[in-house]
PDB file of N, CA and C in Angstrom:
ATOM      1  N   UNK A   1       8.726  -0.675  -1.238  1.00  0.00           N
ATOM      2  CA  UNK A   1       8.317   0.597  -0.718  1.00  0.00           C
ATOM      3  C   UNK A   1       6.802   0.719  -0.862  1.00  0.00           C
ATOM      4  N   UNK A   2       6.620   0.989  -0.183  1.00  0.00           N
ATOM      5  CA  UNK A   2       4.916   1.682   0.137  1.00  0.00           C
ATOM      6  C   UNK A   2       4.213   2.777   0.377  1.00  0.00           C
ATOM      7  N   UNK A   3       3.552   3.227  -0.820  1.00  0.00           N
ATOM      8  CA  UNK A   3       2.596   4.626  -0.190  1.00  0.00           C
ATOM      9  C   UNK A   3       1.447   4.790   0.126  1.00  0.00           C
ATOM     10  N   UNK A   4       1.268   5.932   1.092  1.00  0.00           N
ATOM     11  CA  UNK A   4      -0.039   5.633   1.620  1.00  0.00           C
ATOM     12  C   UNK A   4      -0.612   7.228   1.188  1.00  0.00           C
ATOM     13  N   UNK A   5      -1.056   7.565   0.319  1.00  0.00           N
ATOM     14  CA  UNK A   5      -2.018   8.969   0.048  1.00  0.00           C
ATOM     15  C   UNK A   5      -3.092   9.147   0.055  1.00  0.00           C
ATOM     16  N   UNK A   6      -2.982  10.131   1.231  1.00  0.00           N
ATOM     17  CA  UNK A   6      -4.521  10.924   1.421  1.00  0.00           C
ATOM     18  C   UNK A   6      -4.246  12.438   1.551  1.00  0.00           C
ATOM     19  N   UNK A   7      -4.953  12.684   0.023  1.00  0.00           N
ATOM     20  CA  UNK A   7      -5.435  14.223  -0.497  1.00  0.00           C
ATOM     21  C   UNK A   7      -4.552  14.303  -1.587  1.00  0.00           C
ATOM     22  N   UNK A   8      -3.689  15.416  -2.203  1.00  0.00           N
ATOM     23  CA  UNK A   8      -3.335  15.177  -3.488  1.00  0.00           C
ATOM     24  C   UNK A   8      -1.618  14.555  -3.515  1.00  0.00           C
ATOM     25  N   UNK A   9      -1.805  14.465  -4.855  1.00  0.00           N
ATOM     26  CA  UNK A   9      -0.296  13.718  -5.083  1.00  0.00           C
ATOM     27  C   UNK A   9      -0.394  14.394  -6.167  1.00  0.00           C
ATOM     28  N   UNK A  10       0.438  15.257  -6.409  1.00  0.00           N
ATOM     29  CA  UNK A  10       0.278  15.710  -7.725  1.00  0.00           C
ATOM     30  C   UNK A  10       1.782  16.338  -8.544  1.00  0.00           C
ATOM     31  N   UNK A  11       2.212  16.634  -9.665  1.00  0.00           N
ATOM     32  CA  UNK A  11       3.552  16.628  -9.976  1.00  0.00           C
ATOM     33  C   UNK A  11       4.737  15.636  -9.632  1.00  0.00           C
ATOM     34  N   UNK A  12       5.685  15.726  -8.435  1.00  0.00           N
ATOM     35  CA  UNK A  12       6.568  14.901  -8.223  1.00  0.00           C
ATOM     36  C   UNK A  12       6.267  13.655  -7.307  1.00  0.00           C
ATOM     37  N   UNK A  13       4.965  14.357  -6.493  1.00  0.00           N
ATOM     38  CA  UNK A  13       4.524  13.409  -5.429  1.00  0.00           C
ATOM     39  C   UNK A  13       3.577  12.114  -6.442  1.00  0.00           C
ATOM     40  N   UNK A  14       2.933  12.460  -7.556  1.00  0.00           N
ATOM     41  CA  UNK A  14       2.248  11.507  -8.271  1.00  0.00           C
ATOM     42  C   UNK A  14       3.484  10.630  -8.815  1.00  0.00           C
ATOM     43  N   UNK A  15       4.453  11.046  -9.559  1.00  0.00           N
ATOM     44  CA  UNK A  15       5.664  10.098  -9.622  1.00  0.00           C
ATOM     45  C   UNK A  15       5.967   9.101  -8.912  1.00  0.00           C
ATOM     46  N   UNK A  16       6.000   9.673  -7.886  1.00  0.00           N
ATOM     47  CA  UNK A  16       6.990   9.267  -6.500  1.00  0.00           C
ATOM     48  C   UNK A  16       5.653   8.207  -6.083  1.00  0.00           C
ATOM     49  N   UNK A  17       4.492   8.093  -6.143  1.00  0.00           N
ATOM     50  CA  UNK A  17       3.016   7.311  -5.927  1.00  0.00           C
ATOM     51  C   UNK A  17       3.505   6.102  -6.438  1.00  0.00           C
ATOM     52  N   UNK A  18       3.838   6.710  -8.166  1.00  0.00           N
ATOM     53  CA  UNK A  18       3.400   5.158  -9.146  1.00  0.00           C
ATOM     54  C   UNK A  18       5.162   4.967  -9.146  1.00  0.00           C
ATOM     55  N   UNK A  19       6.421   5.005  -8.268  1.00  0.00           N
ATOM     56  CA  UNK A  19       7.465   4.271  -8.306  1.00  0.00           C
ATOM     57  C   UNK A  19       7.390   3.182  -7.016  1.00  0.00           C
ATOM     58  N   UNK A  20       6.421   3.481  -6.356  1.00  0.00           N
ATOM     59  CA  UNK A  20       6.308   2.672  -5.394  1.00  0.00           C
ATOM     60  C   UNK A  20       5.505   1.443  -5.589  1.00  0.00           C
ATOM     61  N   UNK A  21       6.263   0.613  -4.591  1.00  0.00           N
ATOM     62  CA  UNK A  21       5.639  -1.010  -5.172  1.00  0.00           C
ATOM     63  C   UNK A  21       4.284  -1.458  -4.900  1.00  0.00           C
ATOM     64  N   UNK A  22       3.862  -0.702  -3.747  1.00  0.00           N
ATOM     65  CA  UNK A  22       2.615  -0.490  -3.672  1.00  0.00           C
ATOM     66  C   UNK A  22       2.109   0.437  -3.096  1.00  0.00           C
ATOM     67  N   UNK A  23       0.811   1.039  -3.736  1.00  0.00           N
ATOM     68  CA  UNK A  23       0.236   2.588  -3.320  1.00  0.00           C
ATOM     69  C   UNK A  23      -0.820   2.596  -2.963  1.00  0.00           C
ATOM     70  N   UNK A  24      -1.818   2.995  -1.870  1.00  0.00           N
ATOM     71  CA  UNK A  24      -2.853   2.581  -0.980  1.00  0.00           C
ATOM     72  C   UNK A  24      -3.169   4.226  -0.662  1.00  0.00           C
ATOM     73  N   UNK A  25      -4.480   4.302  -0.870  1.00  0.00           N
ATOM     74  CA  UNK A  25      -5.029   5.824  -0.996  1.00  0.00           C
ATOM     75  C   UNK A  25      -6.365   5.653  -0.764  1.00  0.00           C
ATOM     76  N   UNK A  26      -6.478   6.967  -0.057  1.00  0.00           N
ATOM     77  CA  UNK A  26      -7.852   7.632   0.839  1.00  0.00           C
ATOM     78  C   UNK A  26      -8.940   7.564  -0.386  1.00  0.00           C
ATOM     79  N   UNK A  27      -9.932   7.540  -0.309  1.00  0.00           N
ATOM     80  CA  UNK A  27     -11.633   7.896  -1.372  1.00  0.00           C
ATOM     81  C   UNK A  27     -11.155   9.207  -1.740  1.00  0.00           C
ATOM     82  N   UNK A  28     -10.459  10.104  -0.864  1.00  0.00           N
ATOM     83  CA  UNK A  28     -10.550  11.662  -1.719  1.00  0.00           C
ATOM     84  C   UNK A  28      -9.102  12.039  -2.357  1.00  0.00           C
ATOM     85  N   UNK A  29      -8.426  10.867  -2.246  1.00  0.00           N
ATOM     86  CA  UNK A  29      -7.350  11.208  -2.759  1.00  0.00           C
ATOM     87  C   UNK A  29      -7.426  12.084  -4.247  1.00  0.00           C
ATOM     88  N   UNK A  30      -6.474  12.787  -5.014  1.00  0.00           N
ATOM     89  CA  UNK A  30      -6.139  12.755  -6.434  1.00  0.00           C
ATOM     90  C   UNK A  30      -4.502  13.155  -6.885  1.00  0.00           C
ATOM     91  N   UNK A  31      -4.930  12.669  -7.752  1.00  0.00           N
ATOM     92  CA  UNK A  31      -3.907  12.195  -8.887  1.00  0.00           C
ATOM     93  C   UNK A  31      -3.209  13.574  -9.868  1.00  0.00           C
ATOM     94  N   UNK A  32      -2.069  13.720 -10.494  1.00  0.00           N
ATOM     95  CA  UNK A  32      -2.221  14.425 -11.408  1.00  0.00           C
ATOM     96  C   UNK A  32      -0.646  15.904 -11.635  1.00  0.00           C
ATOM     97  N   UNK A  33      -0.742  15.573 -12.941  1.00  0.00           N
ATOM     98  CA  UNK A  33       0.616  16.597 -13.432  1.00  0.00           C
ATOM     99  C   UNK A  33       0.170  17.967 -13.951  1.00  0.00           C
ATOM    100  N   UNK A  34      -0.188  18.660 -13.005  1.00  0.00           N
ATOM    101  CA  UNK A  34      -0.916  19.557 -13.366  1.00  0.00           C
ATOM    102  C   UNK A  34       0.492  21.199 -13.589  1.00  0.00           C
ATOM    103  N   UNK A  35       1.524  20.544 -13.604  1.00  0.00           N
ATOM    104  CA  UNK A  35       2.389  21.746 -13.953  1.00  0.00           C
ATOM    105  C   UNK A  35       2.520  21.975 -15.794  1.00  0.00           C
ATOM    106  N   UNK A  36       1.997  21.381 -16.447  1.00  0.00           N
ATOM    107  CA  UNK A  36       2.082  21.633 -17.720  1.00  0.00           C
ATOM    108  C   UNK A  36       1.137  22.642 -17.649  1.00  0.00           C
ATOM    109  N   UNK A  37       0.430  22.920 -17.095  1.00  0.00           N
ATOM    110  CA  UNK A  37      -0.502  24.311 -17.327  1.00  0.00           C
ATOM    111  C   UNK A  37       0.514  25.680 -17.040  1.00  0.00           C
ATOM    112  N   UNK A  38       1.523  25.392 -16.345  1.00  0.00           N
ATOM    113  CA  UNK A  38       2.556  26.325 -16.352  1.00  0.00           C
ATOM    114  C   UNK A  38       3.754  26.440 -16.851  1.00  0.00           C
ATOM    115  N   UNK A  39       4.056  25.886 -18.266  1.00  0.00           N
ATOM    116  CA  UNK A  39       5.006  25.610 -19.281  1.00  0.00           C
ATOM    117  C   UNK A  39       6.114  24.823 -18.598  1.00  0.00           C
ATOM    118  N   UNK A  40       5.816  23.644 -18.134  1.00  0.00           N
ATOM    119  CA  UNK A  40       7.048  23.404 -17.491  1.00  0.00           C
ATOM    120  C   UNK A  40       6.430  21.863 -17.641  1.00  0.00           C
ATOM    121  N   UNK A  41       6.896  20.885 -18.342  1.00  0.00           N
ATOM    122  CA  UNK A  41       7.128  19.351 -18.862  1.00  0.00           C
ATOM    123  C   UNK A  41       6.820  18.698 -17.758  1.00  0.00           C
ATOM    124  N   UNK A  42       5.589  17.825 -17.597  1.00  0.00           N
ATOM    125  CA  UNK A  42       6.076  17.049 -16.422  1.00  0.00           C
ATOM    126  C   UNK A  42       6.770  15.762 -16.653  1.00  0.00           C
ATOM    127  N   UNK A  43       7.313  15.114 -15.406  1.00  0.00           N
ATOM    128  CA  UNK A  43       8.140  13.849 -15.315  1.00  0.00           C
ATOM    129  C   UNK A  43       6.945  12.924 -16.064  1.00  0.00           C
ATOM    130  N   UNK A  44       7.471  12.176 -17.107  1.00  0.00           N
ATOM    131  CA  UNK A  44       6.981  11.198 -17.778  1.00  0.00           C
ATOM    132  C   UNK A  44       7.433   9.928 -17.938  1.00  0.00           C
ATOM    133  N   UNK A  45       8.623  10.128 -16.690  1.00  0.00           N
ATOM    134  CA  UNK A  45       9.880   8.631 -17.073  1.00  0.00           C
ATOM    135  C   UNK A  45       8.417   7.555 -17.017  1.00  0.00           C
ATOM    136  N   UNK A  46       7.976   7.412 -16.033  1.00  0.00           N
ATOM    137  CA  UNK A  46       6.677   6.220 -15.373  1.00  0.00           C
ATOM    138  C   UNK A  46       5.407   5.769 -15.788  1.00  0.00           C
ATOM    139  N   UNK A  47       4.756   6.977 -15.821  1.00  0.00           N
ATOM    140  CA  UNK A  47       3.322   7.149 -15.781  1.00  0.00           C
ATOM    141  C   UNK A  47       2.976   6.011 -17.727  1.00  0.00           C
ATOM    142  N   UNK A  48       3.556   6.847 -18.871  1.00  0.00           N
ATOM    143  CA  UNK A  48       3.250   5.377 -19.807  1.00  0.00           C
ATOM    144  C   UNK A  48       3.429   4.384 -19.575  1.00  0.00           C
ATOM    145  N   UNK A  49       4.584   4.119 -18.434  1.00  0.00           N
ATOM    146  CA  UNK A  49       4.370   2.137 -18.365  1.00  0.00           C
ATOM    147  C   UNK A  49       3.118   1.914 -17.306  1.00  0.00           C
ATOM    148  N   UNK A  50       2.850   2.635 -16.391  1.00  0.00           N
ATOM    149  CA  UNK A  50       1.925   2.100 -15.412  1.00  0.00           C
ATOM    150  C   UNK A  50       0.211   2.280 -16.112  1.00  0.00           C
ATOM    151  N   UNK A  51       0.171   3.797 -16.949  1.00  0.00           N
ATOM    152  CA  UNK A  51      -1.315   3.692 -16.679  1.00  0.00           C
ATOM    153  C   UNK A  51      -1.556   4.025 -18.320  1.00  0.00           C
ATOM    154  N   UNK A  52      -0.591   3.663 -19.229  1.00  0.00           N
ATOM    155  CA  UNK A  52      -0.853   3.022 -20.627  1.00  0.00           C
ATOM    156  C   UNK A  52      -0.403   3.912 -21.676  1.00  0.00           C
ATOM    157  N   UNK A  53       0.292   4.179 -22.745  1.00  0.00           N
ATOM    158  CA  UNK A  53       0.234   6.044 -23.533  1.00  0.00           C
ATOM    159  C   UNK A  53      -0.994   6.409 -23.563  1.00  0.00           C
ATOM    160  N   UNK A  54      -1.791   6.043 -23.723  1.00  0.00           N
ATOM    161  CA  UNK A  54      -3.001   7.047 -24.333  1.00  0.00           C
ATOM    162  C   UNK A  54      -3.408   7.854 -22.718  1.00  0.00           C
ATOM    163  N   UNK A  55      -3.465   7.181 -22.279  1.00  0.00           N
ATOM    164  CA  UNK A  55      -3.831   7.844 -20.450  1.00  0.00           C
ATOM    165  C   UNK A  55      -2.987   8.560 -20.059  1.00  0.00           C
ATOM    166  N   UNK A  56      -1.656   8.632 -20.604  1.00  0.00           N
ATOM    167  CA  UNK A  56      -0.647   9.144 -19.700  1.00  0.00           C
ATOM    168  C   UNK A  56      -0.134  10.188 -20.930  1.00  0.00           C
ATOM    169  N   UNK A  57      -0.577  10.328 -21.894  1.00  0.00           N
ATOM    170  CA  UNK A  57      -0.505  11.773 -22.491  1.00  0.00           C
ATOM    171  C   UNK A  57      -1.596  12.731 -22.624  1.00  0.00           C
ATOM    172  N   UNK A  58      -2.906  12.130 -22.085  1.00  0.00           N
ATOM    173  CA  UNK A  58      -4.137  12.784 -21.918  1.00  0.00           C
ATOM    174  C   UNK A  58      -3.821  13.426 -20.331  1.00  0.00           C
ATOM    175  N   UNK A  59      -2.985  13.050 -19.463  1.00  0.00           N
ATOM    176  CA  UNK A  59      -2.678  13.817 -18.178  1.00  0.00           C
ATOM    177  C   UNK A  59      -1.790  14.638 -18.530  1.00  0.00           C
ATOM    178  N   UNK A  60      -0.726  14.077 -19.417  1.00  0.00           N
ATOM    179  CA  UNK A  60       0.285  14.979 -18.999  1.00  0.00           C
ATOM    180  C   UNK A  60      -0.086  16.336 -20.134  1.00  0.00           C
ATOM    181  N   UNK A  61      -0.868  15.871 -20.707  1.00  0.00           N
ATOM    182  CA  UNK A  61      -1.038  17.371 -21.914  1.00  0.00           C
ATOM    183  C   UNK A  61      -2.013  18.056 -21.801  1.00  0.00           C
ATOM    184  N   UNK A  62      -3.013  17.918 -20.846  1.00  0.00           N
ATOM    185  CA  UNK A  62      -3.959  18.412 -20.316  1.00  0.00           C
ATOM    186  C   UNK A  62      -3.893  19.190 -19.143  1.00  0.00           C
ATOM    187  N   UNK A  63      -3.450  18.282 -18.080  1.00  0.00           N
ATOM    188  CA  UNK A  63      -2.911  18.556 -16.806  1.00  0.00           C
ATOM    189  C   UNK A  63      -4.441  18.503 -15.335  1.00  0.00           C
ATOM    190  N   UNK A  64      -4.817  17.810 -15.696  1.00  0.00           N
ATOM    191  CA  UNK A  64      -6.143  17.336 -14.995  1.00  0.00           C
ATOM    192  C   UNK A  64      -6.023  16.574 -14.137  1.00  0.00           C
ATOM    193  N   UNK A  65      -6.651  16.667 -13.004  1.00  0.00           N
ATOM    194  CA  UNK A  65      -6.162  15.819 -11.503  1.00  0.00           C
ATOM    195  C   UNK A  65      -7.363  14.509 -11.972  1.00  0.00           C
ATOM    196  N   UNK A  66      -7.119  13.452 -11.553  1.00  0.00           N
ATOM    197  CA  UNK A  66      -7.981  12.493 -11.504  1.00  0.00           C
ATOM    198  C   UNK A  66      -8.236  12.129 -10.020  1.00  0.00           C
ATOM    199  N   UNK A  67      -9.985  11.325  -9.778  1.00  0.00           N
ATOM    200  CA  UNK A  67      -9.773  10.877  -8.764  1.00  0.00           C
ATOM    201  C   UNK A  67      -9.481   9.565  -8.455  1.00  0.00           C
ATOM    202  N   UNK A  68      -9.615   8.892  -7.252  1.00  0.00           N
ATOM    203  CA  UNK A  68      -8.999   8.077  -6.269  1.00  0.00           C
ATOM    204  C   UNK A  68      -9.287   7.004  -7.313  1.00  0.00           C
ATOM    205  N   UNK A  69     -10.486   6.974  -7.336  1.00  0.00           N
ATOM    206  CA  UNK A  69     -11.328   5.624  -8.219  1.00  0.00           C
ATOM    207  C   UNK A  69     -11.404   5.306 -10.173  1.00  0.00           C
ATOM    208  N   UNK A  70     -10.531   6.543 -10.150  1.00  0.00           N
ATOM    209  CA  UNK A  70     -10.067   6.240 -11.548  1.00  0.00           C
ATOM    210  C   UNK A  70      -8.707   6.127 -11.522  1.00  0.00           C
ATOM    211  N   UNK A  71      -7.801   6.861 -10.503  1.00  0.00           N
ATOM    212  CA  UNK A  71      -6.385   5.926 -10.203  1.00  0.00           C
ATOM    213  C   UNK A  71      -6.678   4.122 -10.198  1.00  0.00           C
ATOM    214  N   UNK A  72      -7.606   4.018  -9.718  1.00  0.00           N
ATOM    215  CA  UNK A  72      -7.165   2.316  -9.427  1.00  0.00           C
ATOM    216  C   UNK A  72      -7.817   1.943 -10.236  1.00  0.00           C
ATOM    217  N   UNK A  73      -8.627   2.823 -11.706  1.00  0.00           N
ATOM    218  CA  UNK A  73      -9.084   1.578 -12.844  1.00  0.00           C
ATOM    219  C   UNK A  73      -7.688   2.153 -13.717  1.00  0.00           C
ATOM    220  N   UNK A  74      -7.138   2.534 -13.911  1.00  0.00           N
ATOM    221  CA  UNK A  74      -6.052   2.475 -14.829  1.00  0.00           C
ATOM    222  C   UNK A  74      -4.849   2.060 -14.161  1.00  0.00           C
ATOM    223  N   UNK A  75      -4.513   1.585 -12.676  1.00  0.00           N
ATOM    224  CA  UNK A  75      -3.442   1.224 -12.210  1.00  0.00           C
ATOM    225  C   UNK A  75      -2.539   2.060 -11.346  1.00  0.00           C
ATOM    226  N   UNK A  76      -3.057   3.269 -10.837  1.00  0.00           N
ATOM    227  CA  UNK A  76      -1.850   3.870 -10.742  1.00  0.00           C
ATOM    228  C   UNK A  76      -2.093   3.701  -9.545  1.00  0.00           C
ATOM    229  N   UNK A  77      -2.711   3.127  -8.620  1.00  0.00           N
ATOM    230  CA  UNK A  77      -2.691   2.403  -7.215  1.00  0.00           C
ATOM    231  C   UNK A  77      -3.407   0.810  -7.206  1.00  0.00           C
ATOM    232  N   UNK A  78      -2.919   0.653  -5.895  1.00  0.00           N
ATOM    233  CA  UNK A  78      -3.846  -0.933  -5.657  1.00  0.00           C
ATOM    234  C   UNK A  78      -4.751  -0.806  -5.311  1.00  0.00           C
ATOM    235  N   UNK A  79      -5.603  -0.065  -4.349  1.00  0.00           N
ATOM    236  CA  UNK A  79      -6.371  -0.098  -3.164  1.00  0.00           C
ATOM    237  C   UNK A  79      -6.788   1.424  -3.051  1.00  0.00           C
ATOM    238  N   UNK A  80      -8.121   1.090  -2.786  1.00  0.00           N
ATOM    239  CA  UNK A  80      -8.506   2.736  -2.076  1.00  0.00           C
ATOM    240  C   UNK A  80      -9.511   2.531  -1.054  1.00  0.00           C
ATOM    241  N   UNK A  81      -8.939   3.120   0.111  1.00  0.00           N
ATOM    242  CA  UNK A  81      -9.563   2.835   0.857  1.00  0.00           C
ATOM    243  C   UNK A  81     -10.120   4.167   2.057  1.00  0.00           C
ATOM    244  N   UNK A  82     -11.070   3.828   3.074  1.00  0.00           N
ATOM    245  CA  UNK A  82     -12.070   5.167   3.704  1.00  0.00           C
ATOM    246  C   UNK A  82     -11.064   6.062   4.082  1.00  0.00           C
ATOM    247  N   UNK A  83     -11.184   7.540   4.267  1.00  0.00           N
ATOM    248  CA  UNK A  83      -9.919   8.610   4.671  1.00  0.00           C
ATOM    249  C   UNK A  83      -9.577   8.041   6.307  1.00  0.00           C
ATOM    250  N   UNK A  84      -9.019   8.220   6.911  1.00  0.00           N
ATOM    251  CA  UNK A  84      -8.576   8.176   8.244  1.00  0.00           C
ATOM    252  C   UNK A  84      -8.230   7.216   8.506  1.00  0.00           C
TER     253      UNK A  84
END
């Protein structure tokens, strides 16, 4: 399976990013579980195996969107490439 994101991915759609076998995203894409700012747990089945614990409890306990180009230094895509 393959994703292709351009603009945000964020809560189920960031999941649904890093279950795919490969994920290919716009320069303005972002990243990010930003429902813990509204008492509500985000999905964590994934995100520690792909983009490491320490990274993936600094998102999920924070709740901070990242961008395109720090998705692909911690892994959570392959490729980023121009919008359109």
């Amino acid at each position: 399976m393959i994703a292709s994101v351009g603009g945000y991915a964020v809560g189920g759609g960031c999941e649904l990013a890093m279950f795919c076998d490969l994920t290919i995203c716009s320069h303005d894409a972002r990243f990010g579980e930003p429902e813990i700012r509204f008492s509500d747990a985000g999905p964590a089945m994934i995100m520690p195996f792909i983009v490491g614990h320490k990274r993936a409890r600094e998102m999920l306990y924070m709740g901070d969107l990242i961008d395109a180009q720090t998705a692909l230094e911690c892994g959570m895509v392959n490729r980023v490439v121009p919008g359109g």
